[in-house]
C-alpha atoms as a PDB file:
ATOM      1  CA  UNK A   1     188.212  60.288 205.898  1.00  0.00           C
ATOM      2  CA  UNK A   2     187.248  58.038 202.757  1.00  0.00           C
ATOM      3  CA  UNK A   3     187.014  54.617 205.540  1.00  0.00           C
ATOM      4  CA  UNK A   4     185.010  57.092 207.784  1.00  0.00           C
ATOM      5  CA  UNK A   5     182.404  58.350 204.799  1.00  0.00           C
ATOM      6  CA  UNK A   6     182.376  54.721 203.386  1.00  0.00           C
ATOM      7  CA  UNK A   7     181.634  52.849 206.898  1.00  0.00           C
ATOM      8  CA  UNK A   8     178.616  55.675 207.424  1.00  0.00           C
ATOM      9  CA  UNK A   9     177.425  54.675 204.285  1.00  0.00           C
ATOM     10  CA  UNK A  10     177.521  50.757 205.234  1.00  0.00           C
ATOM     11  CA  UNK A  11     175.727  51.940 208.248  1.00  0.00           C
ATOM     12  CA  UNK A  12     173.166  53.749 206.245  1.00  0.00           C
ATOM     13  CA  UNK A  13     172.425  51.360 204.096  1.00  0.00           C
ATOM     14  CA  UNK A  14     172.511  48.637 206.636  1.00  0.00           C
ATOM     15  CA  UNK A  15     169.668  50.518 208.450  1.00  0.00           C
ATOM     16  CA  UNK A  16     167.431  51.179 205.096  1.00  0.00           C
ATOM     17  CA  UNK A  17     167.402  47.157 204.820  1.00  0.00           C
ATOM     18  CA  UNK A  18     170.184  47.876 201.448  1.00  0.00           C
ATOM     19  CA  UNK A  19     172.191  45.109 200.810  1.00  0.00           C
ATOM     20  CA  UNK A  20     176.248  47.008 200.620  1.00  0.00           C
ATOM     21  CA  UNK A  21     176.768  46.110 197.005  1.00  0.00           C
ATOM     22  CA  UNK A  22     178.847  47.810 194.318  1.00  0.00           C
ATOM     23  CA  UNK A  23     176.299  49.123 193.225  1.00  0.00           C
ATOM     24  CA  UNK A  24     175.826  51.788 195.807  1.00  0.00           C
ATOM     25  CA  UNK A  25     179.916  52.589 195.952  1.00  0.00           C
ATOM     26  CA  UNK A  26     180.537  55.445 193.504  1.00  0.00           C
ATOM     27  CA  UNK A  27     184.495  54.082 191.471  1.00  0.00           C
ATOM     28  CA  UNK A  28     186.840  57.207 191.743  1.00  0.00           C
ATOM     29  CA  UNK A  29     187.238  59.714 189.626  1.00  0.00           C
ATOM     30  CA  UNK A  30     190.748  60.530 188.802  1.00  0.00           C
ATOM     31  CA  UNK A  31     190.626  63.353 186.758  1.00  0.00           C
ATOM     32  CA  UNK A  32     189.536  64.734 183.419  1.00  0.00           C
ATOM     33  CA  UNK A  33     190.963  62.971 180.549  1.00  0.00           C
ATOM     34  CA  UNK A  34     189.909  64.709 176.985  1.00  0.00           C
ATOM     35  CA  UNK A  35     187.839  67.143 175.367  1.00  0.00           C
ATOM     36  CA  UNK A  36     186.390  66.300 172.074  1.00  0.00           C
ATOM     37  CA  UNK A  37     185.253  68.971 169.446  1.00  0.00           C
ATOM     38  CA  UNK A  38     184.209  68.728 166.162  1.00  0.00           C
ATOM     39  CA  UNK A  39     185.865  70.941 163.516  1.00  0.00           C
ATOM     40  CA  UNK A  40     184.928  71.779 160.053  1.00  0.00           C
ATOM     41  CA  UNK A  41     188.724  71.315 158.948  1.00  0.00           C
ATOM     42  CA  UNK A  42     190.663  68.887 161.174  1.00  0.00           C
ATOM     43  CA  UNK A  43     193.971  69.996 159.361  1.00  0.00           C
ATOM     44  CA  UNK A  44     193.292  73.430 160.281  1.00  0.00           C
ATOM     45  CA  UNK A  45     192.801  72.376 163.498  1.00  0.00           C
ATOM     46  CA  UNK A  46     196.022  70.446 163.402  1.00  0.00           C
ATOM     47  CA  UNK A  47     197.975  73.589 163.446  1.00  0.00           C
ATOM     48  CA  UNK A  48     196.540  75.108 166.119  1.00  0.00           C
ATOM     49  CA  UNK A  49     196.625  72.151 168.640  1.00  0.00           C
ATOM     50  CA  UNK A  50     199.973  71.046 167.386  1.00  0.00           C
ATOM     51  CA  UNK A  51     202.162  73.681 165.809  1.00  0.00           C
ATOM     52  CA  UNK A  52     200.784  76.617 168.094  1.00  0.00           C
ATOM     53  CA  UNK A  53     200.039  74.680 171.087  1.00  0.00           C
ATOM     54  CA  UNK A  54     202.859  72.555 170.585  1.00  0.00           C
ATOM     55  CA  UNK A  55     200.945  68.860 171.537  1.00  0.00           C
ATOM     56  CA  UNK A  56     202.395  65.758 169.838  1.00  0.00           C
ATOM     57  CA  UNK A  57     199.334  64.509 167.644  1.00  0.00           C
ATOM     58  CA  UNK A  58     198.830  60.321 167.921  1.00  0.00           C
ATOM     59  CA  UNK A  59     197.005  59.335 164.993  1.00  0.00           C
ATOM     60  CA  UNK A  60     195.227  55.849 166.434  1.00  0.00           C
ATOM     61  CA  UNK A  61     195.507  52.726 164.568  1.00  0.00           C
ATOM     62  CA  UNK A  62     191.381  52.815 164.810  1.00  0.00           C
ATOM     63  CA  UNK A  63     191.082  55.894 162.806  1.00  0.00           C
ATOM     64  CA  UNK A  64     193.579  56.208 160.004  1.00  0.00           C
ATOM     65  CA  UNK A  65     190.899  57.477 157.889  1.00  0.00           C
ATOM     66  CA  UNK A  66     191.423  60.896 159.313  1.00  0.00           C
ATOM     67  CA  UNK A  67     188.098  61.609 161.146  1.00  0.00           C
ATOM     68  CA  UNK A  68     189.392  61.791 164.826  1.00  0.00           C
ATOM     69  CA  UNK A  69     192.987  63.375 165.724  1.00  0.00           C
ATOM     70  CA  UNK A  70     194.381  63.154 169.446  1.00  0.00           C
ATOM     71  CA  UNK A  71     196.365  66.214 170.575  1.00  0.00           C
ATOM     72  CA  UNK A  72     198.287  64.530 173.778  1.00  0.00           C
ATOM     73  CA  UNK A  73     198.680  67.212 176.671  1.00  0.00           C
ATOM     74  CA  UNK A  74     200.122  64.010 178.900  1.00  0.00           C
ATOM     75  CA  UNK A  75     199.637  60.447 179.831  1.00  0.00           C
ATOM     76  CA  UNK A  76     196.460  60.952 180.868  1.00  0.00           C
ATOM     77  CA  UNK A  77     194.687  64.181 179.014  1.00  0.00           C
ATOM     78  CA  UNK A  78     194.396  65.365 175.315  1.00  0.00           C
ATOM     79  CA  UNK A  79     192.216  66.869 173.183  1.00  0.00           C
ATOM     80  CA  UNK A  80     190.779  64.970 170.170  1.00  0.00           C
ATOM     81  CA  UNK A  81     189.312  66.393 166.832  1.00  0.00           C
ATOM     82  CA  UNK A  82     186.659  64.999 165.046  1.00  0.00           C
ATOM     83  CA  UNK A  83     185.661  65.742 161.511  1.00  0.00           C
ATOM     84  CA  UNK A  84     182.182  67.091 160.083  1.00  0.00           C
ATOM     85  CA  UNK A  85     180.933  70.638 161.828  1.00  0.00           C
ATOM     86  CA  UNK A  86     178.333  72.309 160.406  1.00  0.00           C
ATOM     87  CA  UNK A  87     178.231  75.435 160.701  1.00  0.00           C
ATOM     88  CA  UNK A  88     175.042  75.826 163.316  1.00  0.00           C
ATOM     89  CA  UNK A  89     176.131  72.868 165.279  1.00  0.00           C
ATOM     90  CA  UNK A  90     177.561  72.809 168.566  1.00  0.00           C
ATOM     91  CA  UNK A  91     181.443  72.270 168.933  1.00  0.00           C
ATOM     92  CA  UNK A  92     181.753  70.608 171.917  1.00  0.00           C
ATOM     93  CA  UNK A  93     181.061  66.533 171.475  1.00  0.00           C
ATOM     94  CA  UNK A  94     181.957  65.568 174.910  1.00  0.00           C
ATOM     95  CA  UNK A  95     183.906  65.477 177.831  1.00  0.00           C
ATOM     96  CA  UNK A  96     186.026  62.557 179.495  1.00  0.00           C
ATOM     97  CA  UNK A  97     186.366  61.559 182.659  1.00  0.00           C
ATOM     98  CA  UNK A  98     189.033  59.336 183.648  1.00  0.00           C
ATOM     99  CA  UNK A  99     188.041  56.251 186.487  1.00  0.00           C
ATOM    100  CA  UNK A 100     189.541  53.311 188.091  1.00  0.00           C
ATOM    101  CA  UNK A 101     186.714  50.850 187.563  1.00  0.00           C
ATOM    102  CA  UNK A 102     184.321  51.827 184.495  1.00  0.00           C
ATOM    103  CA  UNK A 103     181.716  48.962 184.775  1.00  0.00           C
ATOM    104  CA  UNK A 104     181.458  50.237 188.652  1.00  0.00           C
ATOM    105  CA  UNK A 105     180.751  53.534 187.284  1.00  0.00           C
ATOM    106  CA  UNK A 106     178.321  52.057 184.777  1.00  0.00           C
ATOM    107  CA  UNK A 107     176.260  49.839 187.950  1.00  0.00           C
ATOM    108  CA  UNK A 108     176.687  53.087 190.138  1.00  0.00           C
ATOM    109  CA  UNK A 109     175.065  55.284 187.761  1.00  0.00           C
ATOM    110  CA  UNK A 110     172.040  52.719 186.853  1.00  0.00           C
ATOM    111  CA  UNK A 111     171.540  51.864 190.440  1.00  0.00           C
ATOM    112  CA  UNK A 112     170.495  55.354 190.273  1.00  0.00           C
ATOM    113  CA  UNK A 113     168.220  55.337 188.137  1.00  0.00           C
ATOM    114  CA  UNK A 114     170.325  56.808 185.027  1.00  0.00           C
ATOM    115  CA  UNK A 115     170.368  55.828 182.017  1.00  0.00           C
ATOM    116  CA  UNK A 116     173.639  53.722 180.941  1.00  0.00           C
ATOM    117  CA  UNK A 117     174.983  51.673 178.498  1.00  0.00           C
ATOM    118  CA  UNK A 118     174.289  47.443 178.288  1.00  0.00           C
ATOM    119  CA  UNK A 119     177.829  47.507 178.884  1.00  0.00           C
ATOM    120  CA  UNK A 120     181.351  49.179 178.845  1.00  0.00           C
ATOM    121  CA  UNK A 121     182.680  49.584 175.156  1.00  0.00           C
ATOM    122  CA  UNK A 122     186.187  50.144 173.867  1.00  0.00           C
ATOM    123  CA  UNK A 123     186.512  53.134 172.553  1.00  0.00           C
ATOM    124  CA  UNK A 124     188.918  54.449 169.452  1.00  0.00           C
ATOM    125  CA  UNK A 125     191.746  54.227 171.700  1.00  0.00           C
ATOM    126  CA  UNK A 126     191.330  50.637 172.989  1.00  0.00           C
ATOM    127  CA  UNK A 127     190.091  52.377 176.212  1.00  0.00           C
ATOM    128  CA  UNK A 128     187.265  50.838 178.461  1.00  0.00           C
ATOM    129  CA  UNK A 129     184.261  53.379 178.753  1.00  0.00           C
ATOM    130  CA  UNK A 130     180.782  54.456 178.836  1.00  0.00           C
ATOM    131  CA  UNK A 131     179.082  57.599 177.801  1.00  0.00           C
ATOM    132  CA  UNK A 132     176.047  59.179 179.290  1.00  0.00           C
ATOM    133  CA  UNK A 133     173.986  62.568 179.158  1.00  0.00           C
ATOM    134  CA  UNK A 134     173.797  64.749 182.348  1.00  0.00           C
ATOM    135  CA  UNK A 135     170.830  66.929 183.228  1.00  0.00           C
ATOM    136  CA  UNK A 136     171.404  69.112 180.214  1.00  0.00           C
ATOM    137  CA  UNK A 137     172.266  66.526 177.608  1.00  0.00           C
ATOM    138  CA  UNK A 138     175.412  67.167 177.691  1.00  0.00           C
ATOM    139  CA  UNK A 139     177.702  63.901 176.914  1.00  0.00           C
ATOM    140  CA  UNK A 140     180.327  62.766 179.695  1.00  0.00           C
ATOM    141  CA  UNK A 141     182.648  59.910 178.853  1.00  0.00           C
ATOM    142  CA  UNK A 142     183.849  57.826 181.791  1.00  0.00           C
ATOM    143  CA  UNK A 143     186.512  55.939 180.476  1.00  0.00           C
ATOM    144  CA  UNK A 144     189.278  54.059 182.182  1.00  0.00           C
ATOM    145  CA  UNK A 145     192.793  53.881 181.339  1.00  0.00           C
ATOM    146  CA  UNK A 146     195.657  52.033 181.615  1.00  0.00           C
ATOM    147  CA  UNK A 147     197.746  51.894 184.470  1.00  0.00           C
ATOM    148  CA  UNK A 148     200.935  53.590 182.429  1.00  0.00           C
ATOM    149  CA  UNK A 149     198.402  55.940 180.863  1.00  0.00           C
ATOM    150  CA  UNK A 150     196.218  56.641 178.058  1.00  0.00           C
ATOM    151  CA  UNK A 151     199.178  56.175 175.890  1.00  0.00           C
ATOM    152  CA  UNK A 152     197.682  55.192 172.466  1.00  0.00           C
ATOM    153  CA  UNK A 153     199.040  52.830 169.889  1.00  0.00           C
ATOM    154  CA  UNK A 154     199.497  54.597 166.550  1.00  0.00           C
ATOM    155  CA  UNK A 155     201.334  56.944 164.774  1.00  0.00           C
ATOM    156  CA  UNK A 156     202.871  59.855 166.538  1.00  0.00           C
ATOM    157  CA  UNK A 157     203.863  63.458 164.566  1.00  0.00           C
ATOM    158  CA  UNK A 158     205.587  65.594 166.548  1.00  0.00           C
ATOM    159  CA  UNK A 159     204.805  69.287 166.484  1.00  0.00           C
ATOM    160  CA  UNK A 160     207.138  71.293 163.947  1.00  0.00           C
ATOM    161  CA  UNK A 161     209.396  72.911 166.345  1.00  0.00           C
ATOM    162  CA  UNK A 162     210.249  71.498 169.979  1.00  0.00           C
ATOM    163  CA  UNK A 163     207.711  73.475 171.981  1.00  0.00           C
ATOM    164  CA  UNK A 164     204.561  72.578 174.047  1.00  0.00           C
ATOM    165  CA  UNK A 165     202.690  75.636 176.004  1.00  0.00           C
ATOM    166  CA  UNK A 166     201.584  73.209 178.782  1.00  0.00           C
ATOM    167  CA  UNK A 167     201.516  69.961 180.510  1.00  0.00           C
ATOM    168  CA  UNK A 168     198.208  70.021 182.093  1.00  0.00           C
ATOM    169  CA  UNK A 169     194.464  70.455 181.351  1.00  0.00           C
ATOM    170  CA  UNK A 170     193.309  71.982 184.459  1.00  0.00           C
ATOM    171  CA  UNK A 171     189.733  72.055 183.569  1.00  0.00           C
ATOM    172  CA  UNK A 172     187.105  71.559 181.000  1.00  0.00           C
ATOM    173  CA  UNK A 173     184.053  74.018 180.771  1.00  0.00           C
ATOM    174  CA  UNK A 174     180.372  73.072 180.061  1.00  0.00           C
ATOM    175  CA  UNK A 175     177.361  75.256 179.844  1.00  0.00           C
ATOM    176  CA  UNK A 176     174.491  74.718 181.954  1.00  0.00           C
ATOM    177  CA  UNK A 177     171.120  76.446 182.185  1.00  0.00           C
ATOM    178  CA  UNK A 178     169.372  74.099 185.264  1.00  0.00           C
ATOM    179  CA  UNK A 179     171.951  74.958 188.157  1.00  0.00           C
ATOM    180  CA  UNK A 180     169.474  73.014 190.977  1.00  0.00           C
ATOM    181  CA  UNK A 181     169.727  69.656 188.607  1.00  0.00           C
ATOM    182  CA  UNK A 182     173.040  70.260 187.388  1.00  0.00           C
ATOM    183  CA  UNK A 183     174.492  70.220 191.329  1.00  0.00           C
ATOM    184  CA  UNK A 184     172.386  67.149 192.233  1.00  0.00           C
ATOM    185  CA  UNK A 185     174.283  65.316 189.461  1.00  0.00           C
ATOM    186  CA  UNK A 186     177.659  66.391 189.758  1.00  0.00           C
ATOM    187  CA  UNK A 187     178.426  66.898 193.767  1.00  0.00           C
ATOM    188  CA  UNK A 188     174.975  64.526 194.441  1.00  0.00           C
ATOM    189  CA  UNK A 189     175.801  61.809 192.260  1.00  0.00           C
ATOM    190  CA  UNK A 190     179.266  62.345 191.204  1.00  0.00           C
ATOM    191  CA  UNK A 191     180.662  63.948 194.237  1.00  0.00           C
ATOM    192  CA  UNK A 192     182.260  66.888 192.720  1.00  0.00           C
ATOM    193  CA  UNK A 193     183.115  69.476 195.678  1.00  0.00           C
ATOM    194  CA  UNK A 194     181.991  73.090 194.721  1.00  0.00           C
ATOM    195  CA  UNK A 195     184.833  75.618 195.576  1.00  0.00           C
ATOM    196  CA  UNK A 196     184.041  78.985 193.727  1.00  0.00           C
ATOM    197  CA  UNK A 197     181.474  80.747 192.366  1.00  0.00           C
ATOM    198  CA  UNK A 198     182.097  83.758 190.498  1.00  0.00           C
ATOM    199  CA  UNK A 199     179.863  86.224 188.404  1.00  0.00           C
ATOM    200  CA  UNK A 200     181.043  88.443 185.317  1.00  0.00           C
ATOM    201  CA  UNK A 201     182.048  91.964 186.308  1.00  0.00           C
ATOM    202  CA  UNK A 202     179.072  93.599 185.068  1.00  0.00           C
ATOM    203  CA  UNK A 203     176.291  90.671 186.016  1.00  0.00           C
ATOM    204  CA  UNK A 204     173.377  90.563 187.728  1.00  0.00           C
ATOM    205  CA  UNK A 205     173.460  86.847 187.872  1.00  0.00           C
ATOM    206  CA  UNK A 206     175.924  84.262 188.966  1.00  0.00           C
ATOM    207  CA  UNK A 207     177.967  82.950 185.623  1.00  0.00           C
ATOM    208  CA  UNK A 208     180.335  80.462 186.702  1.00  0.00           C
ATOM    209  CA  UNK A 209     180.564  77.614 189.288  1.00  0.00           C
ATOM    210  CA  UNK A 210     184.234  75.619 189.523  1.00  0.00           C
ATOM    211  CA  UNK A 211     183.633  72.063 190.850  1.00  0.00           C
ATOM    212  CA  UNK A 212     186.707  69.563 191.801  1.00  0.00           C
ATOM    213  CA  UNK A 213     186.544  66.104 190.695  1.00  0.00           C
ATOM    214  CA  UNK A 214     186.422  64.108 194.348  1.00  0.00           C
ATOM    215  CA  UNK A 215     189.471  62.156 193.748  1.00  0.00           C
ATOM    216  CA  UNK A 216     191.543  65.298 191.817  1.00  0.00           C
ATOM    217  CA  UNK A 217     192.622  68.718 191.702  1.00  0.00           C
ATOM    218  CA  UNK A 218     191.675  68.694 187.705  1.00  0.00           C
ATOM    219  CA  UNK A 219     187.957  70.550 187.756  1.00  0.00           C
ATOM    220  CA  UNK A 220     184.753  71.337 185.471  1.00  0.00           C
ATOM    221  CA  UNK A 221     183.559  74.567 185.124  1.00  0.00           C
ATOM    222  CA  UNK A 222     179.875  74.857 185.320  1.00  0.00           C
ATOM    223  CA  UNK A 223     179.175  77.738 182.742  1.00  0.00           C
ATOM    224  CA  UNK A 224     175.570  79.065 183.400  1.00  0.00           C
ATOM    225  CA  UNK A 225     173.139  80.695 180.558  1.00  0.00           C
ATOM    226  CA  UNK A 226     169.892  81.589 181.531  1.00  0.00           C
ATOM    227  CA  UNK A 227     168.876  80.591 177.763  1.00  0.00           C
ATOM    228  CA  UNK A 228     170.938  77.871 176.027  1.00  0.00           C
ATOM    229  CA  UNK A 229     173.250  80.165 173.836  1.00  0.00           C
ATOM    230  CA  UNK A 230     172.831  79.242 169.808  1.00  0.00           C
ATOM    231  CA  UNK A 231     174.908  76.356 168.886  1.00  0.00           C
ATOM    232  CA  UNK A 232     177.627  78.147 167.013  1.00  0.00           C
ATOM    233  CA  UNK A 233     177.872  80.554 169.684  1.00  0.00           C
ATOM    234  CA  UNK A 234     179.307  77.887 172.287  1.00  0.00           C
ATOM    235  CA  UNK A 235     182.793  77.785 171.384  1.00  0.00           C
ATOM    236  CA  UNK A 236     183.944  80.233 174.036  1.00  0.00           C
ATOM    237  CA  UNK A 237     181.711  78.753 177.014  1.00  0.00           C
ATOM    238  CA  UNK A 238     182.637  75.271 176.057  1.00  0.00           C
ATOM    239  CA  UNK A 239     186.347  75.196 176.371  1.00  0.00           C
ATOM    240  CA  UNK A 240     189.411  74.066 178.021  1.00  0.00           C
ATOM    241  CA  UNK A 241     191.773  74.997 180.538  1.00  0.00           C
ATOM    242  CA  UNK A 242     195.300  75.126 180.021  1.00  0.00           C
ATOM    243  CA  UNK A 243     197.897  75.391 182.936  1.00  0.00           C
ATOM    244  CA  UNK A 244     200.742  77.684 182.607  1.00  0.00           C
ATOM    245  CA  UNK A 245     203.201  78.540 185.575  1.00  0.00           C
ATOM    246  CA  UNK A 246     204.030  82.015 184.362  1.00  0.00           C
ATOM    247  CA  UNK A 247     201.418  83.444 181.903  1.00  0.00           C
ATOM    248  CA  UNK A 248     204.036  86.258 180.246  1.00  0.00           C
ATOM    249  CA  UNK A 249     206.609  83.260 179.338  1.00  0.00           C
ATOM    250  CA  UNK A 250     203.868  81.229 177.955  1.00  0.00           C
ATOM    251  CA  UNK A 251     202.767  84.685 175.841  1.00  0.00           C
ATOM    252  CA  UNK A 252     206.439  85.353 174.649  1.00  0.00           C
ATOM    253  CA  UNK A 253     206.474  81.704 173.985  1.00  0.00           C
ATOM    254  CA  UNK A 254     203.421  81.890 171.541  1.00  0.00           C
ATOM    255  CA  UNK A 255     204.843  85.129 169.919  1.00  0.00           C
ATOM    256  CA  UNK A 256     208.059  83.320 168.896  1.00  0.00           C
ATOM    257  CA  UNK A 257     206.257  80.425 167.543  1.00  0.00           C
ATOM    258  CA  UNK A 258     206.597  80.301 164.014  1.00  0.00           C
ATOM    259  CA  UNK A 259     203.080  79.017 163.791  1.00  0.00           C
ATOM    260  CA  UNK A 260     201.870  82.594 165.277  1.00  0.00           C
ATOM    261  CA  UNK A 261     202.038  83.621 162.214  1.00  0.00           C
ATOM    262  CA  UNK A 262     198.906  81.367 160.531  1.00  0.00           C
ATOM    263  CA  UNK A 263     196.830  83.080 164.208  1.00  0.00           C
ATOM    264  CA  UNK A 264     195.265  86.317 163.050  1.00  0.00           C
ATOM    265  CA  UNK A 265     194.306  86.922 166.792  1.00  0.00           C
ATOM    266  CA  UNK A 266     195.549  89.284 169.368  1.00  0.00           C
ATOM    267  CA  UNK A 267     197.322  87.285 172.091  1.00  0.00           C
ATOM    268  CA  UNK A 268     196.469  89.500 175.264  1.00  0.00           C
ATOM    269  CA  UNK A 269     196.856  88.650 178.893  1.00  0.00           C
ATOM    270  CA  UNK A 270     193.942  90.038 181.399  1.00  0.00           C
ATOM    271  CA  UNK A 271     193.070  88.770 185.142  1.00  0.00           C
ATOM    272  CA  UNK A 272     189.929  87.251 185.671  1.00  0.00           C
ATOM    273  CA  UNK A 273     187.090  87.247 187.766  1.00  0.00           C
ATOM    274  CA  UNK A 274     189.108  85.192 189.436  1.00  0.00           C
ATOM    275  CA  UNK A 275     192.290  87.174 189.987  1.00  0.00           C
ATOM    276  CA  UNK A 276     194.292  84.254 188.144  1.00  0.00           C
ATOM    277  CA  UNK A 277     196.216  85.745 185.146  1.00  0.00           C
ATOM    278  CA  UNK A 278     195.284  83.744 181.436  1.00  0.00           C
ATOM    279  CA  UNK A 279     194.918  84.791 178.024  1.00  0.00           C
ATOM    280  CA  UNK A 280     192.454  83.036 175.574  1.00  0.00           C
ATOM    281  CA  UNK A 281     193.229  81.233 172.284  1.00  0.00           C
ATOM    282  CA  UNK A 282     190.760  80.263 169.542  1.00  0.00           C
ATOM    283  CA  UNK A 283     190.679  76.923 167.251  1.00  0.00           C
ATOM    284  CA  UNK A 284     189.576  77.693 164.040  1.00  0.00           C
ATOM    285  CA  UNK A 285     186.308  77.083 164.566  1.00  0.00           C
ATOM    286  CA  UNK A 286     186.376  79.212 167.725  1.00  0.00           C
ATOM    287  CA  UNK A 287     186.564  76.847 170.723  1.00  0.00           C
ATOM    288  CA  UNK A 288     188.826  77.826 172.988  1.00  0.00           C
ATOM    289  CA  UNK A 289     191.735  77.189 174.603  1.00  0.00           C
ATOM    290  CA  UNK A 290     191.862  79.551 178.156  1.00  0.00           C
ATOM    291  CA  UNK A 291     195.735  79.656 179.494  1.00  0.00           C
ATOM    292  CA  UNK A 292     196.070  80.101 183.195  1.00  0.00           C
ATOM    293  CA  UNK A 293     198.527  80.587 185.892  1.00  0.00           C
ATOM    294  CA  UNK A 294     197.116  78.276 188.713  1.00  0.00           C
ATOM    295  CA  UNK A 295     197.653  80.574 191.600  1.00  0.00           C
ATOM    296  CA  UNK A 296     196.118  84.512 192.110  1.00  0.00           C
ATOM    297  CA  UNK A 297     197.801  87.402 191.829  1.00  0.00           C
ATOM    298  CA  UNK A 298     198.207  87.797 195.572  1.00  0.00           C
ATOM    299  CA  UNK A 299     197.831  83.897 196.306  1.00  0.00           C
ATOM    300  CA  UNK A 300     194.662  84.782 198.255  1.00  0.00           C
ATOM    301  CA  UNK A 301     191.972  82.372 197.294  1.00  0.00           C
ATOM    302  CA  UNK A 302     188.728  84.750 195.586  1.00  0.00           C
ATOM    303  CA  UNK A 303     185.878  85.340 197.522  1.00  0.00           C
ATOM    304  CA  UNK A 304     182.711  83.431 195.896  1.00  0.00           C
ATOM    305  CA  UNK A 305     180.072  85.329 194.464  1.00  0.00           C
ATOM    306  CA  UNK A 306     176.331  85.330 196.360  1.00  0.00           C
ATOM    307  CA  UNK A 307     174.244  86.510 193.198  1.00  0.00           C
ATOM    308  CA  UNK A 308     171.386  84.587 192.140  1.00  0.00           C
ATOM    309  CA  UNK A 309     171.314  81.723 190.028  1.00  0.00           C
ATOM    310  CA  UNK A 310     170.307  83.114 185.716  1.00  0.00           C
ATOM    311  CA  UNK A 311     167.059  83.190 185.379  1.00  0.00           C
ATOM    312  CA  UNK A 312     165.686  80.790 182.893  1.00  0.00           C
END
């Protein structure tokens, strides 16, 4: 399928008089790679992503100082931490998207007329990226890592007790209030393939949209406001996904954590919109942390919801 698509697009761009150049051959996208949030109190944070989530924390050689902490989920996702919230700001700094060839991405992208970087940087973890906005602002890091993994160099503390609630990020969630220009950059330009839509049980208006990464089963989550929510009132629409094979283990997992006792919250399991069983967690600054079996309760796929876009 991928020799068919790309020889139609040869053929395309033959006939427009386009010269087949790199530039007009989107890299892959392999998955999503890290969520960064900012956090008033990163040792706070430290016990939630480590001690209750259980994620070995890899303190990079690039930022001893303490002002960015990397929670690893596995070789190729994590969740870093970076000091100085204030308190009206938004959590979410950005989300990562892992690629095979970053300074394709970067030509792809300004062949398109987006804006880009002069050229690929290395980031804190001695990984090639970029970063750019998307319709909304919103700041996506393509970054490329090693071939083994985005293992990072640097000192590794293990959680307090043996324990990790899950090996995967199965998606990241970002808000968006311009569906129409929001779609033409992520399945348009990024080739994202839309697979659900769903709405909240008592809306008028479509709320979310899933979209798989082309080359992936990892996925965003389109999260749609009609009005941009205030920026400390993100935390639960900007979030991560956590995959759990069996959502009542993972909950009697968390109980018997001796870190449960430092989280005030109820731990509750519901099924969503979706008819996946999760429960949600909160950081202490209130992003969250969704846990989610990745199957339905009746392994029939959920029938997408045909309400209107929010109006804006």
């Amino acid at each position: 399928m991928r020799l068919v698509l790309m020889t139609t697009l040869t053929l395309m761009l033959s006939l427009a008089g386009l010269p087949v150049t790199p530039e007009n051959e989107r890299p892959r996208l392999l998955g999503v790679a890290r969520i960064t949030v900012r956090a008033t109190d990163p040792d706070r944070s430290a016990i939630f992503y480590r001690d209750l989530l259980g994620f070995a924390e890899i303190t990079p050689r690039s930022a001893q100082n303490g002002s960015s902490r990397l929670f690893r989920i596995n070789d190729r996702q994590s969740v870093e931490v970076v000091a100085g919230l204030q308190p009206t700001q938004d959590r979410l700094v950005s989300v990562s998207l892992q690629t095979d060839r970053v300074e394709l991405m970067r030509r792809y992208l300004g062949g398109r007329g987006w804006k880009v970087p002069a050229s690929p940087v290395s980031n804190r973890y001695a990984q090639r990226s970029i970063t750019v906005a998307d319709p909304e602002g919103r700041l996506l890091e393509f970054v490329e890592l090693p071939i083994d993994g985005s293992k990072v160099a640097g000192k590794r503390i293990a959680p307090k007790d043996s324990f990790q609630i899950s090996q995967r990020m199965m998606h990241a969630g970002i808000i968006v209030t311009g569906v129409p220009s929001a779609l033409d950059f992520y399945t348009g330009l990024l080739g994202l393939r839309e697979f659900w839509r769903g709405s909240g049980r008592d809306s008028q208006y479509l709320s979310w949209i899933n979209m798989r990464l082309p080359e992936s089963e990892d996925y965003l989550e389109l999260m749609l406001y009609g009005e941009e929510p205030a920026g400390d009132r993100r935390g639960s629409a900007h979030h991560l996904c956590l995959e759990v094979a069996d959502i009542d283990a993972a909950r009697a997992r968390l109980e018997a954590n001796p870190a449960r006792a430092g989280y005030t919250r109820p731990i509750e399991i519901r099924v969503g919109v979706n008819r996946r069983r999760q429960l949600n967690l909160f950081d202490p600054d209130g992003t969250r942390s969704e846990l989610m079996e990745p199957r339905t309760i009746d392994g029939v796929p959920p029938v997408s919801s045909t309400l209107p876009y929010p109006p804006r």
